[in-house]
Structures are given as C-alpha cells and as structure tokens.
PDB file of N, CA and C in Angstrom:
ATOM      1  N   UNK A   1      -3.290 -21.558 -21.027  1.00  0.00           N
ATOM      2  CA  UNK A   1      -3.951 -22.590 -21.802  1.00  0.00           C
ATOM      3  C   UNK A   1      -4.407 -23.694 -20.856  1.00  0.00           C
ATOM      4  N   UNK A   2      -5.740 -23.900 -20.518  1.00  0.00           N
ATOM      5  CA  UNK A   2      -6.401 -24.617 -19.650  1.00  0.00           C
ATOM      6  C   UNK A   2      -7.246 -25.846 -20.560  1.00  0.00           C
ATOM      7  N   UNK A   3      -6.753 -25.862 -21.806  1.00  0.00           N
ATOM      8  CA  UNK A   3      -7.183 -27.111 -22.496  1.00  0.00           C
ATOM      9  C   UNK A   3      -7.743 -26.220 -23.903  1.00  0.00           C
ATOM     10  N   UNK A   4      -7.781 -24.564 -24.339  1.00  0.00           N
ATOM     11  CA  UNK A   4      -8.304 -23.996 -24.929  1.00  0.00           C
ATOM     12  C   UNK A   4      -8.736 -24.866 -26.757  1.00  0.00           C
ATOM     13  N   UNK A   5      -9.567 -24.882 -27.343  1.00  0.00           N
ATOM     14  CA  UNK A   5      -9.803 -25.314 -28.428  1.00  0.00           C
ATOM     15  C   UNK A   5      -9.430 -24.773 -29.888  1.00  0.00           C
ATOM     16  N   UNK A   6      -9.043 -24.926 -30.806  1.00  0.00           N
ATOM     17  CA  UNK A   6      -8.165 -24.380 -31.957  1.00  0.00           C
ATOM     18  C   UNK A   6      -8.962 -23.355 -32.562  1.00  0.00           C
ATOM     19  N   UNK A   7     -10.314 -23.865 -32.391  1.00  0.00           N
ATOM     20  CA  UNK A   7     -11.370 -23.243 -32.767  1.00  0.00           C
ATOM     21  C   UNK A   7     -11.665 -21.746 -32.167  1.00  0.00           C
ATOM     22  N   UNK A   8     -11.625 -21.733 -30.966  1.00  0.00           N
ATOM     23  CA  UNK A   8     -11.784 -20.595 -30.222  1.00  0.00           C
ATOM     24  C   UNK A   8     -10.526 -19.315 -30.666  1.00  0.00           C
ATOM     25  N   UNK A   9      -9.204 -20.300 -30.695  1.00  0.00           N
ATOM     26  CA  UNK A   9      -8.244 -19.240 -31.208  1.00  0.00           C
ATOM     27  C   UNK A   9      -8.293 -18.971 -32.431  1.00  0.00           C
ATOM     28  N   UNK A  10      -8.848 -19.264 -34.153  1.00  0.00           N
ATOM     29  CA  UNK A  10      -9.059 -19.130 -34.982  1.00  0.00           C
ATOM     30  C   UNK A  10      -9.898 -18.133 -34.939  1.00  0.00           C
ATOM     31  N   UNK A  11     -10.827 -18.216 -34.287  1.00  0.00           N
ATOM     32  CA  UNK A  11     -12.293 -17.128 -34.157  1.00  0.00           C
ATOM     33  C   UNK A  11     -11.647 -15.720 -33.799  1.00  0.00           C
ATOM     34  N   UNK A  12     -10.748 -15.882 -33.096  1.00  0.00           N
ATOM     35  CA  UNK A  12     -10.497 -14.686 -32.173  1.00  0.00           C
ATOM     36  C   UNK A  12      -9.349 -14.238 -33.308  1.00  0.00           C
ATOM     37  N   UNK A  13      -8.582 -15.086 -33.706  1.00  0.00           N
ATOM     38  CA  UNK A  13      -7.384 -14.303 -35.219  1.00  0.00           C
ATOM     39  C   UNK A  13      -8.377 -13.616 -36.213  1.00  0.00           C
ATOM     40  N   UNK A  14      -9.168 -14.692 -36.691  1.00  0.00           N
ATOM     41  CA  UNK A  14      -9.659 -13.678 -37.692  1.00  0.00           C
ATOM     42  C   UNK A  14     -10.395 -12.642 -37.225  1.00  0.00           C
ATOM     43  N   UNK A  15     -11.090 -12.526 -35.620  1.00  0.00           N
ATOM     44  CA  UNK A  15     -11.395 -10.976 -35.813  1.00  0.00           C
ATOM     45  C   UNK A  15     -10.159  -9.835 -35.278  1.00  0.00           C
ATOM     46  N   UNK A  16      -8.880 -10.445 -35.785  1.00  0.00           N
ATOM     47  CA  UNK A  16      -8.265  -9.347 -35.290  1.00  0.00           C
ATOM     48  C   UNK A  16      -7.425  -9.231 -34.225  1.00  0.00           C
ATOM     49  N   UNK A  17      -7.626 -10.623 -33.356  1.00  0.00           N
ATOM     50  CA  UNK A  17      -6.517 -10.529 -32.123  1.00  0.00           C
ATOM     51  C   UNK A  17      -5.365 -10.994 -32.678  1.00  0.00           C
ATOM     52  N   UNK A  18      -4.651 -10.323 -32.128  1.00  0.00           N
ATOM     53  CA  UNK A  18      -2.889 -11.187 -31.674  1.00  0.00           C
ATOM     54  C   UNK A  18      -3.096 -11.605 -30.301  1.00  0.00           C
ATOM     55  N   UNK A  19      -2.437 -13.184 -30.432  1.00  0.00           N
ATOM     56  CA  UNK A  19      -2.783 -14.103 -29.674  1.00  0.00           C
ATOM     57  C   UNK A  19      -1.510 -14.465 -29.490  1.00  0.00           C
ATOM     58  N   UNK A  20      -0.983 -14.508 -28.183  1.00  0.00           N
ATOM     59  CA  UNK A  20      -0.079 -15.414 -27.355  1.00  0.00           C
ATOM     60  C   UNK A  20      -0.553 -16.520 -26.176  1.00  0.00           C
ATOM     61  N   UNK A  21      -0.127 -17.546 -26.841  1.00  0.00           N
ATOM     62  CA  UNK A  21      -1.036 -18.795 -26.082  1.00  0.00           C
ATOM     63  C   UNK A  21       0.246 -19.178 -24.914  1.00  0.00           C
ATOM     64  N   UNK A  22      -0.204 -19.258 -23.037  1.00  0.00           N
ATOM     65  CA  UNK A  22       1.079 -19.505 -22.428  1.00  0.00           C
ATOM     66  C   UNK A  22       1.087 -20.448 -21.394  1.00  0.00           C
ATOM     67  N   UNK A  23       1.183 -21.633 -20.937  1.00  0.00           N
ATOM     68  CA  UNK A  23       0.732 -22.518 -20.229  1.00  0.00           C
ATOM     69  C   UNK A  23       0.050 -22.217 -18.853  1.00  0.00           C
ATOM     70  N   UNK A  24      -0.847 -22.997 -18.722  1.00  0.00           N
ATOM     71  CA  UNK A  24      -1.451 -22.402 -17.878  1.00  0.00           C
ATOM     72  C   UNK A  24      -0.933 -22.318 -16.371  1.00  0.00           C
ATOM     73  N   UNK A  25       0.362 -22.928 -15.757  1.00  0.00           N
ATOM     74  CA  UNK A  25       1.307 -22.724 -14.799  1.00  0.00           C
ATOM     75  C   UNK A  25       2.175 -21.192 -15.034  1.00  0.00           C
ATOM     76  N   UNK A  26       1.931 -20.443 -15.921  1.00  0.00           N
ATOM     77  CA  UNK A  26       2.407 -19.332 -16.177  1.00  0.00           C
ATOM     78  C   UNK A  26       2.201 -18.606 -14.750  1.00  0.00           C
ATOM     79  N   UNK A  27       2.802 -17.242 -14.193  1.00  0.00           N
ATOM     80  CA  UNK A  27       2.380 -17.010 -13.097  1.00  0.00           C
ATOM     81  C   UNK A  27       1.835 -15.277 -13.676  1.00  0.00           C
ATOM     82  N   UNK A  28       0.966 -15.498 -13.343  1.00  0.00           N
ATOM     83  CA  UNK A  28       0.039 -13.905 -13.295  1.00  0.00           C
ATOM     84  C   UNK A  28       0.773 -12.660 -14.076  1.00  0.00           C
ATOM     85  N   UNK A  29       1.994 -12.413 -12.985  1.00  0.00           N
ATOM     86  CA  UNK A  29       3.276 -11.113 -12.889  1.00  0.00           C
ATOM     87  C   UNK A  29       3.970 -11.702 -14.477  1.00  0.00           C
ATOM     88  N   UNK A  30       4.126 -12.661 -14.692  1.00  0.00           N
ATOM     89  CA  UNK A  30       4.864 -12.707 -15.723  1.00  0.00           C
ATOM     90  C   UNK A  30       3.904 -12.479 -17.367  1.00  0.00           C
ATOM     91  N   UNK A  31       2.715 -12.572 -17.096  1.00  0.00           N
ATOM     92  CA  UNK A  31       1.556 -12.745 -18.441  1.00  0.00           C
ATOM     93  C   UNK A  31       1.412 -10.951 -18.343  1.00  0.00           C
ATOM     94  N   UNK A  32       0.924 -10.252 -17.219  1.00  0.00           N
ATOM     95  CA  UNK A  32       1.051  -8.875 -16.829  1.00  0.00           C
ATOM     96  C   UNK A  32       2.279  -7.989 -17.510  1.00  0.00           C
ATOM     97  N   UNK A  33       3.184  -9.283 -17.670  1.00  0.00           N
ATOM     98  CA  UNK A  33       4.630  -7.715 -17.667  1.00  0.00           C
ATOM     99  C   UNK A  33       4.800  -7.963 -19.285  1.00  0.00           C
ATOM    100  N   UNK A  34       3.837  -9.060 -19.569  1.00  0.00           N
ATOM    101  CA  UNK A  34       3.602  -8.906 -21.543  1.00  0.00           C
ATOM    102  C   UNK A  34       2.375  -7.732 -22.026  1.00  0.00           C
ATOM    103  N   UNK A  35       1.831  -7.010 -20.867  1.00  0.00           N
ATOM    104  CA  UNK A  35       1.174  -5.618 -20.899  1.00  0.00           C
ATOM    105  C   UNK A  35      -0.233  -6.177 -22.468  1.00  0.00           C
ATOM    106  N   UNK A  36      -0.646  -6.930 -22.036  1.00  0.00           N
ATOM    107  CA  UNK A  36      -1.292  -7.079 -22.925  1.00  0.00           C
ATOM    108  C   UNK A  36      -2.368  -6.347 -22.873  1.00  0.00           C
ATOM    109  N   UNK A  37      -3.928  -6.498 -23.808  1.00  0.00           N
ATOM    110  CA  UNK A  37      -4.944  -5.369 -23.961  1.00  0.00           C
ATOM    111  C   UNK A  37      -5.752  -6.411 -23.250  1.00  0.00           C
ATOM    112  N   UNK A  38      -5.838  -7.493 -23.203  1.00  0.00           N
ATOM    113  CA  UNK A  38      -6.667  -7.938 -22.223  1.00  0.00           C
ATOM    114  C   UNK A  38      -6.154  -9.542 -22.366  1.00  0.00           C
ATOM    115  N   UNK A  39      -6.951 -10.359 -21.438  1.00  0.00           N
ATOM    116  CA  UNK A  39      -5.993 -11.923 -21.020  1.00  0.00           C
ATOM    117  C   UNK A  39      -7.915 -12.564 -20.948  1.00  0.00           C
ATOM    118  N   UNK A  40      -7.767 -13.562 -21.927  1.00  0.00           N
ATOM    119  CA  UNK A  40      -8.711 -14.459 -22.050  1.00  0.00           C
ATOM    120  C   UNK A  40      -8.171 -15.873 -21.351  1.00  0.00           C
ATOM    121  N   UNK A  41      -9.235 -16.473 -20.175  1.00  0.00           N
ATOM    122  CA  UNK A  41      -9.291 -17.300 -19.864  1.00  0.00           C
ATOM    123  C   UNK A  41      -9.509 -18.533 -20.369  1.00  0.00           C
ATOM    124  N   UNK A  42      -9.201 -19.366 -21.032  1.00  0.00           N
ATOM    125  CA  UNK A  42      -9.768 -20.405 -21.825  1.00  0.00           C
ATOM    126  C   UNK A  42     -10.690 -21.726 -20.740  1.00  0.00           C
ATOM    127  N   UNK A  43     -11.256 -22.154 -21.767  1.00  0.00           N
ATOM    128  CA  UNK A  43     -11.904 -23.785 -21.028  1.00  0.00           C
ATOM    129  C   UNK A  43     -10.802 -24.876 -21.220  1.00  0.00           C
ATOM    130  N   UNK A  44     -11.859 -25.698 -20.272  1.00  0.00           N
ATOM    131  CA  UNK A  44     -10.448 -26.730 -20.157  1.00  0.00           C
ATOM    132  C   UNK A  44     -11.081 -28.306 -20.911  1.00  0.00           C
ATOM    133  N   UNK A  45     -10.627 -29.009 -20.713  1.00  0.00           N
ATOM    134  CA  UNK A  45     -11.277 -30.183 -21.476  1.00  0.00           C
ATOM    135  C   UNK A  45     -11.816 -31.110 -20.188  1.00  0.00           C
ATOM    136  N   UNK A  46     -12.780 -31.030 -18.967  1.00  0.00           N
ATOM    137  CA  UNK A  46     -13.262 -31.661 -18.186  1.00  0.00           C
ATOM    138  C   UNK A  46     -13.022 -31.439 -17.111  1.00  0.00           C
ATOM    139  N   UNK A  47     -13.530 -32.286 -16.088  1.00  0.00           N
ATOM    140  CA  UNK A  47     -13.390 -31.583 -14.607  1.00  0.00           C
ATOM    141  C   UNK A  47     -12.256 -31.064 -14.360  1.00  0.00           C
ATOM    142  N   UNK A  48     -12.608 -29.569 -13.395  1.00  0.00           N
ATOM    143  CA  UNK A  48     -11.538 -29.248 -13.028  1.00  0.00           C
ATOM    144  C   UNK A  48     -10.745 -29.544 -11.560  1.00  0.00           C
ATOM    145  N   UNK A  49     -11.536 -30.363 -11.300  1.00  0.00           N
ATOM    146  CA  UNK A  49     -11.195 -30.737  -9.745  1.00  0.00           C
ATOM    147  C   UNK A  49      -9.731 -31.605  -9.904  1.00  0.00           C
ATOM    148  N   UNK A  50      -9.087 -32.193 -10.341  1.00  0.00           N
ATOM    149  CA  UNK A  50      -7.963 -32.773 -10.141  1.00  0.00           C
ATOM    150  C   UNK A  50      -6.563 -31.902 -11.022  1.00  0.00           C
ATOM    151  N   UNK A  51      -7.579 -30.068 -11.329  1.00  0.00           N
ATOM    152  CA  UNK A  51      -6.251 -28.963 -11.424  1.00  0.00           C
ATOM    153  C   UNK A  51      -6.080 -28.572 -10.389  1.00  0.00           C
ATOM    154  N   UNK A  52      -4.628 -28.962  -9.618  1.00  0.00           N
ATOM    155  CA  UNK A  52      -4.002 -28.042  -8.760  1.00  0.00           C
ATOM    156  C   UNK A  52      -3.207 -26.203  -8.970  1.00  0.00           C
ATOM    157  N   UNK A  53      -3.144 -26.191 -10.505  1.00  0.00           N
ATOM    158  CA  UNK A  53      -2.634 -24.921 -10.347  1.00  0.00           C
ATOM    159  C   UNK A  53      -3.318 -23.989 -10.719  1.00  0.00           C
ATOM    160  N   UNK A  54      -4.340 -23.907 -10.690  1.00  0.00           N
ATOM    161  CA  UNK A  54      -5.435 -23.031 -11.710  1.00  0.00           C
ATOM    162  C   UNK A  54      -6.102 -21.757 -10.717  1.00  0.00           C
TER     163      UNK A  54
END
C-alpha cells in the first residue's frame, strides 16, 4: 500500500478479486510466500522522491 485509493480497491472487489492490502515496507519473499495470482502495485498520494523504501 503506497497510498492506494478506496476506490481502486472497491473496483477491483466487485469484479471479483480477493484483496489483501500489506504495507508497503512488506518485503517481496514474504507477499510471494502468500502465492498469490498476481500483486498490484498501487499509487501513492504525491511525490515519490522522499520514499525511501519503495
């Protein structure tokens, strides 16, 4: 979650996803070993220059 909007995850429930939302300091290996069908990147809410972990 890089600032994702409520909106975007609503869109994506009603067509059907199951959605686990996980901070965005999560590390890669650990989002991977939830074997998901695929990993959506979200937007963030403004520059990203002062994210260090992204």
């Amino acid at each position: 979650d890089f600032g994702v909007k409520r909106n975007i995850l609503r869109m994506l429930a009603d067509r059907g996803c199951d959605l686990t939302v996980v901070p965005a300091t999560t590390p890669a290996s650990d989002i991977l070993a939830m074997n998901p069908d695929g990993v959506f990147l979200s937007n963030g809410p403004g520059d990203p220059e002062p994210c260090s972990y992204a």
